[in-house]
PDB file of N, CA and C in Angstrom:
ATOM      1  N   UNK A   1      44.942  62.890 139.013  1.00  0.00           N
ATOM      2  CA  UNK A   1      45.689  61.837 138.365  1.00  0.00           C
ATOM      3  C   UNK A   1      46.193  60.877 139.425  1.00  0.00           C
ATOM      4  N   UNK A   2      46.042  59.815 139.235  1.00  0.00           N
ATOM      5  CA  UNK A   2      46.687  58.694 140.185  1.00  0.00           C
ATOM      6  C   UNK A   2      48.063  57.813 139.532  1.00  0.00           C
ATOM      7  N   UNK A   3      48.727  57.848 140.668  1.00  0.00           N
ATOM      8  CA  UNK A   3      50.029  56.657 140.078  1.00  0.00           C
ATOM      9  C   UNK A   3      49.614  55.364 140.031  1.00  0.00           C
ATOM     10  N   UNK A   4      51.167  54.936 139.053  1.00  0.00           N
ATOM     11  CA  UNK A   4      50.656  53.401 138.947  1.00  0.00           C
ATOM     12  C   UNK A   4      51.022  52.792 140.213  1.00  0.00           C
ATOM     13  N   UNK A   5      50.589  51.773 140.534  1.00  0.00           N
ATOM     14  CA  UNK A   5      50.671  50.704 141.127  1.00  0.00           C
ATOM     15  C   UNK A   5      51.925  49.804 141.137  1.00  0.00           C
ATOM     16  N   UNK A   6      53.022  49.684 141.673  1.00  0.00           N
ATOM     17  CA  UNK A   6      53.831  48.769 141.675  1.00  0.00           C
ATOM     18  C   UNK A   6      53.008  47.059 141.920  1.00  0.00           C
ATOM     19  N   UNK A   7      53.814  46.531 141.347  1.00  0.00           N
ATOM     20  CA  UNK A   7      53.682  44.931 141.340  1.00  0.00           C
ATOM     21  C   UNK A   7      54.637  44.590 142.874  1.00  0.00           C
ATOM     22  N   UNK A   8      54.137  44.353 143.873  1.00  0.00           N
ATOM     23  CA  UNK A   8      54.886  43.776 145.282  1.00  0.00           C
ATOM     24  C   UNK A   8      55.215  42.359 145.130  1.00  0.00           C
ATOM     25  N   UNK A   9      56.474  42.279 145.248  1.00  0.00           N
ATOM     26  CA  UNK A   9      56.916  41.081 145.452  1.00  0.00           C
ATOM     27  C   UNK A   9      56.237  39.692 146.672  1.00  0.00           C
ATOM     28  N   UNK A  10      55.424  40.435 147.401  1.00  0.00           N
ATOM     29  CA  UNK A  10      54.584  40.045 148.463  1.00  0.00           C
ATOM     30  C   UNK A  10      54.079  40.484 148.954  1.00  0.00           C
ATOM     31  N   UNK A  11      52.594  40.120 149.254  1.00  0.00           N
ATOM     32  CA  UNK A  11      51.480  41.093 149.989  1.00  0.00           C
ATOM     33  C   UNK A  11      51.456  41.193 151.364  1.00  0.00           C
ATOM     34  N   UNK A  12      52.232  40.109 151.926  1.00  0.00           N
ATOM     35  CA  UNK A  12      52.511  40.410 153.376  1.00  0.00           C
ATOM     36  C   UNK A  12      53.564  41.485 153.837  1.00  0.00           C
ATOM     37  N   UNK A  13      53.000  41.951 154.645  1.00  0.00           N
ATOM     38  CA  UNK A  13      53.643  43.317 155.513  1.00  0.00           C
ATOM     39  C   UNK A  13      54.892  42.895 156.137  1.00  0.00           C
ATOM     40  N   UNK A  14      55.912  43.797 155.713  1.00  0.00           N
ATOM     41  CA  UNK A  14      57.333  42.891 156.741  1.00  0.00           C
ATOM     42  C   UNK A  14      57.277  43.591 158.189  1.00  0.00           C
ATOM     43  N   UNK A  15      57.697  42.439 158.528  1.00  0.00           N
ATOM     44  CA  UNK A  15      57.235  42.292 160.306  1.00  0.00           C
ATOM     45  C   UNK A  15      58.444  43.645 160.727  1.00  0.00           C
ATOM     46  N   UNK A  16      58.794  44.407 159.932  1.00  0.00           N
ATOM     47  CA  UNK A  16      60.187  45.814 160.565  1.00  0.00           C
ATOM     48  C   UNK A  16      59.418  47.042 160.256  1.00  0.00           C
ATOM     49  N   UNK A  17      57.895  46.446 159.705  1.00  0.00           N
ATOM     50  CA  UNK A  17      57.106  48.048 159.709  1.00  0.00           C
ATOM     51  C   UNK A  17      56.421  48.144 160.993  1.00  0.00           C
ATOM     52  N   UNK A  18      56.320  49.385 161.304  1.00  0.00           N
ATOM     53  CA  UNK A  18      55.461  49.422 162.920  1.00  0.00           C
ATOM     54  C   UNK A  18      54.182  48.966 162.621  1.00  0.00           C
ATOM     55  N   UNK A  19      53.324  48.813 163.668  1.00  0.00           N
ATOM     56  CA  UNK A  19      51.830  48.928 163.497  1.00  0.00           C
ATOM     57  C   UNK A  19      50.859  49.914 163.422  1.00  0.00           C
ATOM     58  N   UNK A  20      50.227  49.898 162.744  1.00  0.00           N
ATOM     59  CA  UNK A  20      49.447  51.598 163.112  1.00  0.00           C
ATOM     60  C   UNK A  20      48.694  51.171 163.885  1.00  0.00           C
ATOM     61  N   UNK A  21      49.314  51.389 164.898  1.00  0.00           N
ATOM     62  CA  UNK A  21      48.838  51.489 166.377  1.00  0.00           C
ATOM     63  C   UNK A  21      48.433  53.063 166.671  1.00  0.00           C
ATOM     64  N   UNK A  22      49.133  54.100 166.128  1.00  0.00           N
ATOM     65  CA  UNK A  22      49.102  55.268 167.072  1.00  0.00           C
ATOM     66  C   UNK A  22      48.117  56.204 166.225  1.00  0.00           C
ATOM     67  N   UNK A  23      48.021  57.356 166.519  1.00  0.00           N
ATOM     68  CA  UNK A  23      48.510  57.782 168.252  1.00  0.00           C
ATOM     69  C   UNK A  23      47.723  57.212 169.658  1.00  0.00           C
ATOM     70  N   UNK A  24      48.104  56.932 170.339  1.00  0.00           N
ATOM     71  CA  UNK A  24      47.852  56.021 171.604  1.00  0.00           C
ATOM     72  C   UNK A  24      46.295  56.585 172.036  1.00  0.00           C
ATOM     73  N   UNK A  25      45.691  56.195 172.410  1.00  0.00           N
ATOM     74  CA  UNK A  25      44.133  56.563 172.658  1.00  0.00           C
ATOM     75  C   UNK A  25      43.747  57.719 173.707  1.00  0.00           C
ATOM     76  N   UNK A  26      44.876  57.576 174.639  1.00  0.00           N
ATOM     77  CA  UNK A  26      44.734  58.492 175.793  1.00  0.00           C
ATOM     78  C   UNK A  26      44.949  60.264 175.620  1.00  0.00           C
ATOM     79  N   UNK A  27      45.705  61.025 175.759  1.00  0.00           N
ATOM     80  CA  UNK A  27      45.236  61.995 175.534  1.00  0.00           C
ATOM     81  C   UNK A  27      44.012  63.165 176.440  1.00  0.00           C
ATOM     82  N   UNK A  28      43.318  62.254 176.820  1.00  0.00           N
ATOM     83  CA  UNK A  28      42.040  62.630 177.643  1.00  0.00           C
ATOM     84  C   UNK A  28      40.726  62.396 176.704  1.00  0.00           C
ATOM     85  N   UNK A  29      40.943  61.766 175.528  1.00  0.00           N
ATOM     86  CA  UNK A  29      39.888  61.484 174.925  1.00  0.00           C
ATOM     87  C   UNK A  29      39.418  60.243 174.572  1.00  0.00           C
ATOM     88  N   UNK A  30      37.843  59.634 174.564  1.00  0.00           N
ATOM     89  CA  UNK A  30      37.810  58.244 174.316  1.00  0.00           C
ATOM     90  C   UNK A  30      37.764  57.973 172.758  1.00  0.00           C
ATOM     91  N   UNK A  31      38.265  59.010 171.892  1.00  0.00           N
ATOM     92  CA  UNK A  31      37.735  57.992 170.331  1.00  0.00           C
ATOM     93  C   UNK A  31      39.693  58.092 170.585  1.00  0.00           C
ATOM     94  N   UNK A  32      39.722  56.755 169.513  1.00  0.00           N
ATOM     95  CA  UNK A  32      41.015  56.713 168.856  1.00  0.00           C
ATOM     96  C   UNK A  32      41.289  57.469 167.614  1.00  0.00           C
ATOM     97  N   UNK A  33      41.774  58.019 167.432  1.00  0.00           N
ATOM     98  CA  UNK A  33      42.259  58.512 165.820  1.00  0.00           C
ATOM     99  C   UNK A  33      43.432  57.895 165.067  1.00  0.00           C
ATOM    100  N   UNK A  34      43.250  56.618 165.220  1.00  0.00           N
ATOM    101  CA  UNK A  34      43.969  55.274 164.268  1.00  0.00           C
ATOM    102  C   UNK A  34      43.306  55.227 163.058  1.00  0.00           C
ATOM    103  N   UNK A  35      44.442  54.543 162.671  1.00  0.00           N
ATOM    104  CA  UNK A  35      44.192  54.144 161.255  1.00  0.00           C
ATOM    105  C   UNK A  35      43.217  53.030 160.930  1.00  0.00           C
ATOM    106  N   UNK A  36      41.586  53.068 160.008  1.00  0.00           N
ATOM    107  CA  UNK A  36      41.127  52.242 159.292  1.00  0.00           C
ATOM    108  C   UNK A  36      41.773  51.383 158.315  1.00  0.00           C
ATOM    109  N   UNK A  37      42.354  50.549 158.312  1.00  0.00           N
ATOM    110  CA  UNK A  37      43.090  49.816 157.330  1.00  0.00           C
ATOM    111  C   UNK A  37      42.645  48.815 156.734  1.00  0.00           C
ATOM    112  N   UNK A  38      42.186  48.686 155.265  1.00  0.00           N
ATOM    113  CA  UNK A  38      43.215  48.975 154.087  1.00  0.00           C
ATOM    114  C   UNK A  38      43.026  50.363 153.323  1.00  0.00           C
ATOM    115  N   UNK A  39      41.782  50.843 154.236  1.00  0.00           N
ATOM    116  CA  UNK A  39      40.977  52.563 153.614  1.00  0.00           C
ATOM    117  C   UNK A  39      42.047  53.474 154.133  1.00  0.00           C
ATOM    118  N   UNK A  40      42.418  53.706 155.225  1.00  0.00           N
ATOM    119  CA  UNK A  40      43.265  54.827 155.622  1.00  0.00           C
ATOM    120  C   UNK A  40      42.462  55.817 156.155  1.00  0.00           C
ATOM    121  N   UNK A  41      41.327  55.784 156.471  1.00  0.00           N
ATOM    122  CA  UNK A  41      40.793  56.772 157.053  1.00  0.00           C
ATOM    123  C   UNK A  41      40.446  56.849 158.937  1.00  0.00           C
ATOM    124  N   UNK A  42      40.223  58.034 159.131  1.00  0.00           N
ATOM    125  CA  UNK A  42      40.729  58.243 160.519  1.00  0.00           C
ATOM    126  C   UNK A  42      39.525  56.868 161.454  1.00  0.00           C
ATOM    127  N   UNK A  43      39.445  55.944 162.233  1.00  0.00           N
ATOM    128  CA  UNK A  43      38.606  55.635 162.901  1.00  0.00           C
ATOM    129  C   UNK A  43      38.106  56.538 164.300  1.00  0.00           C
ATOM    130  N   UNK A  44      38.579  57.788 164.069  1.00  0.00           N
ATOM    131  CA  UNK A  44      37.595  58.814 165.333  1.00  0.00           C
ATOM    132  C   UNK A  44      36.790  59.545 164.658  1.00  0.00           C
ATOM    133  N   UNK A  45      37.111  59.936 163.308  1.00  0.00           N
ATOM    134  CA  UNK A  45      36.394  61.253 162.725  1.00  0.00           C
ATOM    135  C   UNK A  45      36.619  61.038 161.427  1.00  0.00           C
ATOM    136  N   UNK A  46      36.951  59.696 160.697  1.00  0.00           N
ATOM    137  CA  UNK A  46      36.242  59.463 158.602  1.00  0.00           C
ATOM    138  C   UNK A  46      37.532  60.252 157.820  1.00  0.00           C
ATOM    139  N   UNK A  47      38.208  61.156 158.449  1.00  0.00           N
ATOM    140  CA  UNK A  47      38.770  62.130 157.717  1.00  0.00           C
ATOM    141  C   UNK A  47      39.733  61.343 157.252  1.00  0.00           C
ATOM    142  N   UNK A  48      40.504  61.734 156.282  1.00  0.00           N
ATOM    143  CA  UNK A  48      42.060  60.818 156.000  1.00  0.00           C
ATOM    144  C   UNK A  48      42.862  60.571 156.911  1.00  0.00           C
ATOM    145  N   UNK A  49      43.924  59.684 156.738  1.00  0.00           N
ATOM    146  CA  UNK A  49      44.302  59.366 158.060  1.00  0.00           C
ATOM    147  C   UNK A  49      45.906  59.927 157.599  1.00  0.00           C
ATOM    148  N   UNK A  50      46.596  60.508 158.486  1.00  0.00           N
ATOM    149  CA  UNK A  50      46.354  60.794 159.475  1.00  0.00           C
ATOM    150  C   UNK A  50      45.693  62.108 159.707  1.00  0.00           C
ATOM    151  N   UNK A  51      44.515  62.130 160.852  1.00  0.00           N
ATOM    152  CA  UNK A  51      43.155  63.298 160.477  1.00  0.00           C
ATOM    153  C   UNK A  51      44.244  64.761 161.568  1.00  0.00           C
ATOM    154  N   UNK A  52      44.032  65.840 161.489  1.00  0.00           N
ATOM    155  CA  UNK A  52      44.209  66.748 162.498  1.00  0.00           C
ATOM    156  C   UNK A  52      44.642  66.211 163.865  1.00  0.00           C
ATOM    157  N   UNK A  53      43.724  65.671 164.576  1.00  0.00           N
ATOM    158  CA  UNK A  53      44.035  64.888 165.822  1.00  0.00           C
ATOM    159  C   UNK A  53      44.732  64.186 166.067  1.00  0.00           C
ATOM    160  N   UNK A  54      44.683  63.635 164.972  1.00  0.00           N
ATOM    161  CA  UNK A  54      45.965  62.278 165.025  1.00  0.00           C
ATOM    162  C   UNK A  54      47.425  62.907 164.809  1.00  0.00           C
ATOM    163  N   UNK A  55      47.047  63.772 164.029  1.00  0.00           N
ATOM    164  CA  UNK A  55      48.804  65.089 164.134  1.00  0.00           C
ATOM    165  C   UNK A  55      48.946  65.499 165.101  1.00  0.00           C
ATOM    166  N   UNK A  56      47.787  66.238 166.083  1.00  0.00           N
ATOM    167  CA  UNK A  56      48.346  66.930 167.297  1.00  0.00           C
ATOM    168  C   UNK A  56      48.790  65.721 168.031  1.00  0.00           C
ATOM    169  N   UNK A  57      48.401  64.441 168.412  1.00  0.00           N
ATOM    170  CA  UNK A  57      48.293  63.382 169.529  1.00  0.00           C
ATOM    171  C   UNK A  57      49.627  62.996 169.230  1.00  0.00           C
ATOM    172  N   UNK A  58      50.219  62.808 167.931  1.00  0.00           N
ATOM    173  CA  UNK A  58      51.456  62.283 167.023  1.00  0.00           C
ATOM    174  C   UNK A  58      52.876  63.013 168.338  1.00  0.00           C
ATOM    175  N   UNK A  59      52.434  64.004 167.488  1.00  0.00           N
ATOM    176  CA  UNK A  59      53.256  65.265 167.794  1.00  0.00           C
ATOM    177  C   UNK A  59      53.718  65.494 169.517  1.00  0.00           C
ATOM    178  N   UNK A  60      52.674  64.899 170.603  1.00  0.00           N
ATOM    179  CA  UNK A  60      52.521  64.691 171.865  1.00  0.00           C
ATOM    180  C   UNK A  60      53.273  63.548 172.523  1.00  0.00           C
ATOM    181  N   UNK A  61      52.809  62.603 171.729  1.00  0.00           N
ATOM    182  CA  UNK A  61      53.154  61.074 171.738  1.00  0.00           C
ATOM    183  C   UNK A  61      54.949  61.079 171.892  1.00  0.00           C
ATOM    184  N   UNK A  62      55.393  61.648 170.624  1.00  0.00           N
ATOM    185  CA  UNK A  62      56.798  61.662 170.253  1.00  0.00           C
ATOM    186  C   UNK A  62      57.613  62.869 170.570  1.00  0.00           C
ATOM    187  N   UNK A  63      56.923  63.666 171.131  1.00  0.00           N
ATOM    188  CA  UNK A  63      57.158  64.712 171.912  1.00  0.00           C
ATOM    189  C   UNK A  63      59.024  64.565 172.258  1.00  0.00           C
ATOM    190  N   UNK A  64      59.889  65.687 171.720  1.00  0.00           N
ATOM    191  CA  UNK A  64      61.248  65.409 171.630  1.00  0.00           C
ATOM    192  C   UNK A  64      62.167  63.836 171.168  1.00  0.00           C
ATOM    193  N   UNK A  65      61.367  63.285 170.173  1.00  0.00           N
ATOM    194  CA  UNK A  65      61.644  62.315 169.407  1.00  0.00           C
ATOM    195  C   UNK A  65      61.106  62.339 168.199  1.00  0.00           C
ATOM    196  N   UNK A  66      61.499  63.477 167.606  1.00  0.00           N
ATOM    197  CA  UNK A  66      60.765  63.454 165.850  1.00  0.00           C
ATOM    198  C   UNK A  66      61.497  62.691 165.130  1.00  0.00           C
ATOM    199  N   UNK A  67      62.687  61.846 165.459  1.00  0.00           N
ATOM    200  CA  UNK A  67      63.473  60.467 164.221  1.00  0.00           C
ATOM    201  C   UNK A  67      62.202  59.934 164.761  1.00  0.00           C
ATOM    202  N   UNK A  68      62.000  59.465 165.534  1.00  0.00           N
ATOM    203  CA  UNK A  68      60.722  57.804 165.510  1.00  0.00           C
ATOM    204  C   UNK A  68      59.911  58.546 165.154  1.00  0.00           C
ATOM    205  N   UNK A  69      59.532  59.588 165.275  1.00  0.00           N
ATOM    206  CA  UNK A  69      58.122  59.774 164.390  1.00  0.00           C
ATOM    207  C   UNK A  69      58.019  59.958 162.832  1.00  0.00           C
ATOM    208  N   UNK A  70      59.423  60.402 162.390  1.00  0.00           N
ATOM    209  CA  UNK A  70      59.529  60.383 160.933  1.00  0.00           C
ATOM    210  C   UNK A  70      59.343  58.725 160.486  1.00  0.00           C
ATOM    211  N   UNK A  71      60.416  58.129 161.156  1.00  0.00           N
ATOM    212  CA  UNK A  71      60.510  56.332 161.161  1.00  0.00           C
ATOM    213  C   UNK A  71      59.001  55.740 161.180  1.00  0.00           C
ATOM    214  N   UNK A  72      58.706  56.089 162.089  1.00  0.00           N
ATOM    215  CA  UNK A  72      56.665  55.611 162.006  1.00  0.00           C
ATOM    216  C   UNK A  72      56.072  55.962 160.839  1.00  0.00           C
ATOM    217  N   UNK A  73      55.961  57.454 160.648  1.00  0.00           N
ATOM    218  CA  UNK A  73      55.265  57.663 159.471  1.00  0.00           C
ATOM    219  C   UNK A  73      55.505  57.364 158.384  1.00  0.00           C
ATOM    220  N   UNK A  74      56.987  57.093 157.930  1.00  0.00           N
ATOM    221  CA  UNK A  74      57.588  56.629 156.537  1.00  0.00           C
ATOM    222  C   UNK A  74      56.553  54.761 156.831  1.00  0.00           C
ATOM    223  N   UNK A  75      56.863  54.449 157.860  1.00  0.00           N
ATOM    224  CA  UNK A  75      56.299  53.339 157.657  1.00  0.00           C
ATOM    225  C   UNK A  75      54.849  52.774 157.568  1.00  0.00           C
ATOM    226  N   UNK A  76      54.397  53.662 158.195  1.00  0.00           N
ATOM    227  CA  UNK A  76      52.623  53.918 158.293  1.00  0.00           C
ATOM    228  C   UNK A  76      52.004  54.106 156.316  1.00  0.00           C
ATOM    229  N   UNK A  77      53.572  55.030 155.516  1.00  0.00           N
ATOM    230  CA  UNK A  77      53.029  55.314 154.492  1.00  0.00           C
ATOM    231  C   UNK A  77      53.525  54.323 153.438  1.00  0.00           C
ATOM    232  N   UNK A  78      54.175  53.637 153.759  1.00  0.00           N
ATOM    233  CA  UNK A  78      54.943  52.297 153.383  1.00  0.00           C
ATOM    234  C   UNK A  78      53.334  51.628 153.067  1.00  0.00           C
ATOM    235  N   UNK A  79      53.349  51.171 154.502  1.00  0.00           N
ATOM    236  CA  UNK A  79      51.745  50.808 154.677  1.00  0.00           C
ATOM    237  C   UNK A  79      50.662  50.794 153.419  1.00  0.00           C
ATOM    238  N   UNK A  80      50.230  52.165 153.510  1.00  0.00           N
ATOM    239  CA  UNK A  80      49.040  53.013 152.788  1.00  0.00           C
ATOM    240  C   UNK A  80      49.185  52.957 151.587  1.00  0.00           C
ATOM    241  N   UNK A  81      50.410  52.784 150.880  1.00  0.00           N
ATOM    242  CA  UNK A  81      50.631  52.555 149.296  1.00  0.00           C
ATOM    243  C   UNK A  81      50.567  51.339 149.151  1.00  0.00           C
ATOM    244  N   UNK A  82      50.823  50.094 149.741  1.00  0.00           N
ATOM    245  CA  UNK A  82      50.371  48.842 149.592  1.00  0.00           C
ATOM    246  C   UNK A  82      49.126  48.502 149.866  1.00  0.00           C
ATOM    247  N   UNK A  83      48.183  48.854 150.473  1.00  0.00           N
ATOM    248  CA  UNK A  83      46.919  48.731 150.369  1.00  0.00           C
ATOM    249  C   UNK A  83      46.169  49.391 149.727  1.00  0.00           C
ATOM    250  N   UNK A  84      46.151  50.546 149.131  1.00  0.00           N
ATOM    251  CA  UNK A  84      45.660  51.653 148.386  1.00  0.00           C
ATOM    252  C   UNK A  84      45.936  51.223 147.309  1.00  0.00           C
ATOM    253  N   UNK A  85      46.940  50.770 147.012  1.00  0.00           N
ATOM    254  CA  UNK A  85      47.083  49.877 145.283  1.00  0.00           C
ATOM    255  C   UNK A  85      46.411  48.807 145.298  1.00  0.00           C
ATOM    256  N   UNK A  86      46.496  48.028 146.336  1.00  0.00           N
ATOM    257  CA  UNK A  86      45.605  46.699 146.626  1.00  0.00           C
ATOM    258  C   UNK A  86      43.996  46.776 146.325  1.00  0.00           C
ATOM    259  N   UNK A  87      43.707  47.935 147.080  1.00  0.00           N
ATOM    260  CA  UNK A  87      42.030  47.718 147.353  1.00  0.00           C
ATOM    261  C   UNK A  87      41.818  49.158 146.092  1.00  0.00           C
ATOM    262  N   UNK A  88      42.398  49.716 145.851  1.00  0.00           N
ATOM    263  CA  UNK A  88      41.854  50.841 144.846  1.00  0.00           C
ATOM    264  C   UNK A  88      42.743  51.612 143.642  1.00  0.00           C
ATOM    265  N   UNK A  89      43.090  50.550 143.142  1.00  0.00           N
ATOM    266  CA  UNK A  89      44.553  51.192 142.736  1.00  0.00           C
ATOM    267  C   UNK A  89      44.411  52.061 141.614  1.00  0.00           C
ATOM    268  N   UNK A  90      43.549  52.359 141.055  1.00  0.00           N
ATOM    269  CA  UNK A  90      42.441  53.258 140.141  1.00  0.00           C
ATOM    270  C   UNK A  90      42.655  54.905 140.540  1.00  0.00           C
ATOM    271  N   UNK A  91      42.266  54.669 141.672  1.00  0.00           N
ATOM    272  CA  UNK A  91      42.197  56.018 142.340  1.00  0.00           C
ATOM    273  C   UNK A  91      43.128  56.274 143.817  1.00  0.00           C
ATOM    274  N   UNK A  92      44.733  55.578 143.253  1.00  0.00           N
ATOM    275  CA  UNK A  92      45.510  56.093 144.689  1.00  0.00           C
ATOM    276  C   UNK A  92      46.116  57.484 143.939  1.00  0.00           C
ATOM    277  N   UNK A  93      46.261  58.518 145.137  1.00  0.00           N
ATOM    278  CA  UNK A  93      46.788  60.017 145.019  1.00  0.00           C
ATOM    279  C   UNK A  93      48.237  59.488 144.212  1.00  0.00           C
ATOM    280  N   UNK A  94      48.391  60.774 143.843  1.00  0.00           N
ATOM    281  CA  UNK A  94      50.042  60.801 143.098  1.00  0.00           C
ATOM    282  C   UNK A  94      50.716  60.548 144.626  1.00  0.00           C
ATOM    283  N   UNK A  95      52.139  60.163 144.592  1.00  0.00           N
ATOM    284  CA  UNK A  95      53.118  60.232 145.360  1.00  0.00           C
ATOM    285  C   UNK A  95      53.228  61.069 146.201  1.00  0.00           C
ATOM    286  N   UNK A  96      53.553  62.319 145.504  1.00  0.00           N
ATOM    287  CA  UNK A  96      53.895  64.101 146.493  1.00  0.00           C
ATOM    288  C   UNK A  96      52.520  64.163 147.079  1.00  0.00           C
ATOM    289  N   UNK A  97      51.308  63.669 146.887  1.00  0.00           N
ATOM    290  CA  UNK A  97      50.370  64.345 147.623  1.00  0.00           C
ATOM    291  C   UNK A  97      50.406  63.521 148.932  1.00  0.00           C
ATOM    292  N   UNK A  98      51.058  62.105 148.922  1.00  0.00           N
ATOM    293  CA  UNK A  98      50.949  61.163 150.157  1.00  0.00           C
ATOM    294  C   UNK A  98      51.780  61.312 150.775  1.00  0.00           C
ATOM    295  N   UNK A  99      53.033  61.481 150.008  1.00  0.00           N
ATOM    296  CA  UNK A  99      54.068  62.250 151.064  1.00  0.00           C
ATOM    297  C   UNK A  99      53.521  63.207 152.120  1.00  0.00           C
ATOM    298  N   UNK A 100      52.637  64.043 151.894  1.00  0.00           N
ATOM    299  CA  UNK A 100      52.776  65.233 152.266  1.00  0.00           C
ATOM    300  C   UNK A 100      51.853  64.993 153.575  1.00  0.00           C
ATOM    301  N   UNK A 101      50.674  64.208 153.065  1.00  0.00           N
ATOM    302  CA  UNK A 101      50.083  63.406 154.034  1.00  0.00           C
ATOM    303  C   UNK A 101      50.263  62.763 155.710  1.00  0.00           C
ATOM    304  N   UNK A 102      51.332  61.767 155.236  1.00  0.00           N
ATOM    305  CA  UNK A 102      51.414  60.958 155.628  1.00  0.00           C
ATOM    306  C   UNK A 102      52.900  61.055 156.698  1.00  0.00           C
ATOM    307  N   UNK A 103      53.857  62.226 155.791  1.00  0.00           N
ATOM    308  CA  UNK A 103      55.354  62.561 156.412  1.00  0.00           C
ATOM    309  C   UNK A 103      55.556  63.771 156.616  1.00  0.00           C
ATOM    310  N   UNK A 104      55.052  64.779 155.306  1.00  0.00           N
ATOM    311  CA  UNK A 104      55.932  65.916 155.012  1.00  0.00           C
ATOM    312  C   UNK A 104      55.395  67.300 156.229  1.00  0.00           C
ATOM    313  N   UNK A 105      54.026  66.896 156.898  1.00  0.00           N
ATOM    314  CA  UNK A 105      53.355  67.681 157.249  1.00  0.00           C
ATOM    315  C   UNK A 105      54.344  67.600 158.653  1.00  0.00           C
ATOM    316  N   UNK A 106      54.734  66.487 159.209  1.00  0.00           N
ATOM    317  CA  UNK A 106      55.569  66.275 160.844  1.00  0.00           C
ATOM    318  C   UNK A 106      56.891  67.306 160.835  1.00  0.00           C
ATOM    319  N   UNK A 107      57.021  68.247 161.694  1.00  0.00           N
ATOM    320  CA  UNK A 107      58.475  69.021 162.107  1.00  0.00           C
ATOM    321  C   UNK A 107      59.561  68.319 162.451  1.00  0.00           C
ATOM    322  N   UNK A 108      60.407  67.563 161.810  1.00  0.00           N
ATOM    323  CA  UNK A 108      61.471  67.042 161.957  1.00  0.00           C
ATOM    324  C   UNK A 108      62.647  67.382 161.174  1.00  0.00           C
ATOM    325  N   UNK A 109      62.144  68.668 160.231  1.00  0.00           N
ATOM    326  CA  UNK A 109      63.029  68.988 159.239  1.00  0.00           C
ATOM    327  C   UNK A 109      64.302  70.050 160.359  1.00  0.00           C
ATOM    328  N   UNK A 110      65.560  69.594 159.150  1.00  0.00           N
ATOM    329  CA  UNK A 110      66.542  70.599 160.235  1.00  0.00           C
ATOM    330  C   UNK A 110      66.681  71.813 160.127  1.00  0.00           C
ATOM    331  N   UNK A 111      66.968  72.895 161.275  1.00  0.00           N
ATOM    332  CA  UNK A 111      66.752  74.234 161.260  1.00  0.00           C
ATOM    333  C   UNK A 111      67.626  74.488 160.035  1.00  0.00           C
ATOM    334  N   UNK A 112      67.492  75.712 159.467  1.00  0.00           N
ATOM    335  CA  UNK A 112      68.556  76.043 158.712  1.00  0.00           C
ATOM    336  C   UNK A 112      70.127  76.671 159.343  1.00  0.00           C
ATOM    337  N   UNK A 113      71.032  76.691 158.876  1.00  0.00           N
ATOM    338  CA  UNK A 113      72.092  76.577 159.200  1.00  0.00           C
ATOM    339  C   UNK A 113      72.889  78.016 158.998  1.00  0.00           C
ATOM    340  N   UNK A 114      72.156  79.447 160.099  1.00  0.00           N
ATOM    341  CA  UNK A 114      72.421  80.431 159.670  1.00  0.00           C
ATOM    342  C   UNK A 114      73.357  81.179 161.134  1.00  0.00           C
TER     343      UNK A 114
END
């Protein structure tokens, strides 16, 4: 089942979302595992974005800074629902599955409090 589509008040991207720029190319490897955009799929390896690699590299990148990496990814998925309604809005995932995607999968959650 796919959600609806919000109506955007404007199709331009506000200039306070990051770029999907990351994760940074280096690593020791030459493909990037960035984002294809307006598809969302990985440009190193087709897979969804963000693919495996692009989680471990994430995770490296922001290495003892998981607020900016939550902050990135909320915005990366900011992103992905405005173009995914744009170019396919037929067939964008429900909500919880992009969440999970795109945010829910990053360790930034707080320990529990025992």
């Amino acid at each position: 089942m796919s959600m609806p589509c919000p109506t955007p008040q404007s199709r331009e991207p506000s200039r306070r979302i990051p770029a999907a720029d990351r994760p940074l190319a280096g690593f020791g490897a030459a493909t990037a595992h960035t984002p294809v955009q307006p598809i969302w799929v990985c440009r190193g390896c087709g897979h969804p974005w963000p693919c495996g690699e692009a989680r471990r590299r994430l995770l490296i990148e922001y290495e003892g800074n998981m607020v900016s990496l939550a902050v990135y990814l909320c915005g990366m998925l900011y992103r992905a629902v405005d173009d995914l309604c744009r170019v396919t809005p037929d067939t964008v995932p429900e909500p919880g599955r992009l969440w999970e995607r795109f945010v829910g999968w990053a360790p930034y959650r707080r320990p529990d409090a025992s």
